[in-house]
C-alpha atoms as a PDB file:
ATOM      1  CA  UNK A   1      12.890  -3.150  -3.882  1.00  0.00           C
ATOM      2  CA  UNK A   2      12.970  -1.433  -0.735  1.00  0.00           C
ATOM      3  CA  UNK A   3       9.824  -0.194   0.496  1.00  0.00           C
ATOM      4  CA  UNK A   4       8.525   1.521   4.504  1.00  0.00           C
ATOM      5  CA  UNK A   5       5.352   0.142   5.543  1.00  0.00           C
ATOM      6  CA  UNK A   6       3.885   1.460   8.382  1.00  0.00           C
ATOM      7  CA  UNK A   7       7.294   2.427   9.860  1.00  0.00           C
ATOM      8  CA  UNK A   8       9.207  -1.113   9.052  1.00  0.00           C
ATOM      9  CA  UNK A   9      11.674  -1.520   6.186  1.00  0.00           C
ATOM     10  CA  UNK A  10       9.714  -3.985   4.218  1.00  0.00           C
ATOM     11  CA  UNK A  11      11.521  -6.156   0.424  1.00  0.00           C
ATOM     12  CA  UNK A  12       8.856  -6.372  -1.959  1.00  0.00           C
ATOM     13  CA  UNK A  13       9.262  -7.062  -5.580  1.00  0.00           C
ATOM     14  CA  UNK A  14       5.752  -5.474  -6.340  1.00  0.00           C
ATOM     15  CA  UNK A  15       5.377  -2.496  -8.922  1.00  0.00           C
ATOM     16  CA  UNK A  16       2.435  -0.848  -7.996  1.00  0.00           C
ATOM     17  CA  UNK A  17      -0.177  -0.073  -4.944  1.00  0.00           C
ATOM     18  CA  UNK A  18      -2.300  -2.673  -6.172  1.00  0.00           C
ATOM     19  CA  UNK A  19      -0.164  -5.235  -6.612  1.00  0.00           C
ATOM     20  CA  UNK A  20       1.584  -4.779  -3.393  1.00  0.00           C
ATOM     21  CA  UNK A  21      -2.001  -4.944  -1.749  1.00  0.00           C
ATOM     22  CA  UNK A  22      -2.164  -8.352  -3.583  1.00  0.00           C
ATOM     23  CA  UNK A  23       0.967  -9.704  -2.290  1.00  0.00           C
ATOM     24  CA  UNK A  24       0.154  -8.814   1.245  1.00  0.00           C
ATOM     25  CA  UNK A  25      -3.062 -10.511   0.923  1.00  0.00           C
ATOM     26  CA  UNK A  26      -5.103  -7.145   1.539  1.00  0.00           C
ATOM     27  CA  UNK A  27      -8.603  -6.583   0.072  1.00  0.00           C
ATOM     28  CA  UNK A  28      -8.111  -2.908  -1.345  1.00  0.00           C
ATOM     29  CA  UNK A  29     -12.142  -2.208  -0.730  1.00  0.00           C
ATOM     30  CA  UNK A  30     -10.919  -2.249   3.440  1.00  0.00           C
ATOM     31  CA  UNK A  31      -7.605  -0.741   3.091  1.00  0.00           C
ATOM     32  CA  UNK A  32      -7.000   2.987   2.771  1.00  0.00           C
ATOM     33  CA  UNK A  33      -2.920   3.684   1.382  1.00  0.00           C
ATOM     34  CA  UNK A  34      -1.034   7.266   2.146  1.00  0.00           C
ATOM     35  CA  UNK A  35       2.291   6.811   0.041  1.00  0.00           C
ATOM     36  CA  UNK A  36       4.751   9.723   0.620  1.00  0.00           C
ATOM     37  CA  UNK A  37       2.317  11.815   2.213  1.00  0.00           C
ATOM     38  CA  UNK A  38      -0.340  11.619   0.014  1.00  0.00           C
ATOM     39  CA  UNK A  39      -3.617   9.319   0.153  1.00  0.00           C
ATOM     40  CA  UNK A  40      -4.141   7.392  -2.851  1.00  0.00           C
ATOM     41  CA  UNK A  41      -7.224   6.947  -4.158  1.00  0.00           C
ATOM     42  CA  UNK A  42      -8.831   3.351  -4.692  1.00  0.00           C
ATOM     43  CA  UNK A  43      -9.296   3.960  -8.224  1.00  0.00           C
ATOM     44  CA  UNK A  44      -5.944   4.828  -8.838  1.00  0.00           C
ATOM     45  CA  UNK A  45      -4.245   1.500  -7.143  1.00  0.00           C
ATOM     46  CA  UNK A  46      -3.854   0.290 -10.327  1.00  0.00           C
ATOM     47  CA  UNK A  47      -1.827   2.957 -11.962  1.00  0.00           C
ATOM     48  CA  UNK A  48      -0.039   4.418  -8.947  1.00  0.00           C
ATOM     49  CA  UNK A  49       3.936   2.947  -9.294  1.00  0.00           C
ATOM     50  CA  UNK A  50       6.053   2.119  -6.192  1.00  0.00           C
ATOM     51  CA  UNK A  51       9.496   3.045  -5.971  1.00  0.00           C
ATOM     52  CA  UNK A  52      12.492   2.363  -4.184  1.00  0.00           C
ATOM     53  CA  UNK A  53      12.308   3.847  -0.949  1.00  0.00           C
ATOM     54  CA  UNK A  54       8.814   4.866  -1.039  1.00  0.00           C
ATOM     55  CA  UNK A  55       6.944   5.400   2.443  1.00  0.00           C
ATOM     56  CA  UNK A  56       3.564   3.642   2.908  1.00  0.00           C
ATOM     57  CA  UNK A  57       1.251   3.682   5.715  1.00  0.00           C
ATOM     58  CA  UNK A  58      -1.566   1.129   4.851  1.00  0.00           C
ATOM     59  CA  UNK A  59      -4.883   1.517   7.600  1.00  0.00           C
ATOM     60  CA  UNK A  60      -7.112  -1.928   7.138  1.00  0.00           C
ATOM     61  CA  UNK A  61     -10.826  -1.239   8.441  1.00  0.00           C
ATOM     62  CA  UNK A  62     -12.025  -3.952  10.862  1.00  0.00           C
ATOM     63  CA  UNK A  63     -15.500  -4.678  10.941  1.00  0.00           C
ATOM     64  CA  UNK A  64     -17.392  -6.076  14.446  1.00  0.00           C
ATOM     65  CA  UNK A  65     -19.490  -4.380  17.341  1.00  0.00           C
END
């Protein structure tokens, strides 16, 4: 399916947030998702579905000092 991650038209055959995060290769404790607006919670990675055309802005937090 068709999926926007932050701002670029992105094919991913992943179902959910969580599994998306798992075929990027993202560790969802340092990654905070917004899809369509709204911020999903961590807990809810698991059950929250992606669909076509759904809009995803995905801020990874970088340790260092």
């Amino acid at each position: 399916m068709q999926v926007i991650i932050n701002g670029e038209n992105v094919q991913s055959s992943a179902d959910t947030v969580a599994s998306l995060l798992r075929e990027r290769d993202l560790d969802p404790k340092r990654v905070v998702v917004e899809r369509n607006r709204a911020v999903v919670a961590r807990e809810d990675y698991d059950a929250t579905p992606l669909n076509e055309g759904d809009t995803l802005e995905l801020v990874q937090f970088v340790g260092g000092g």
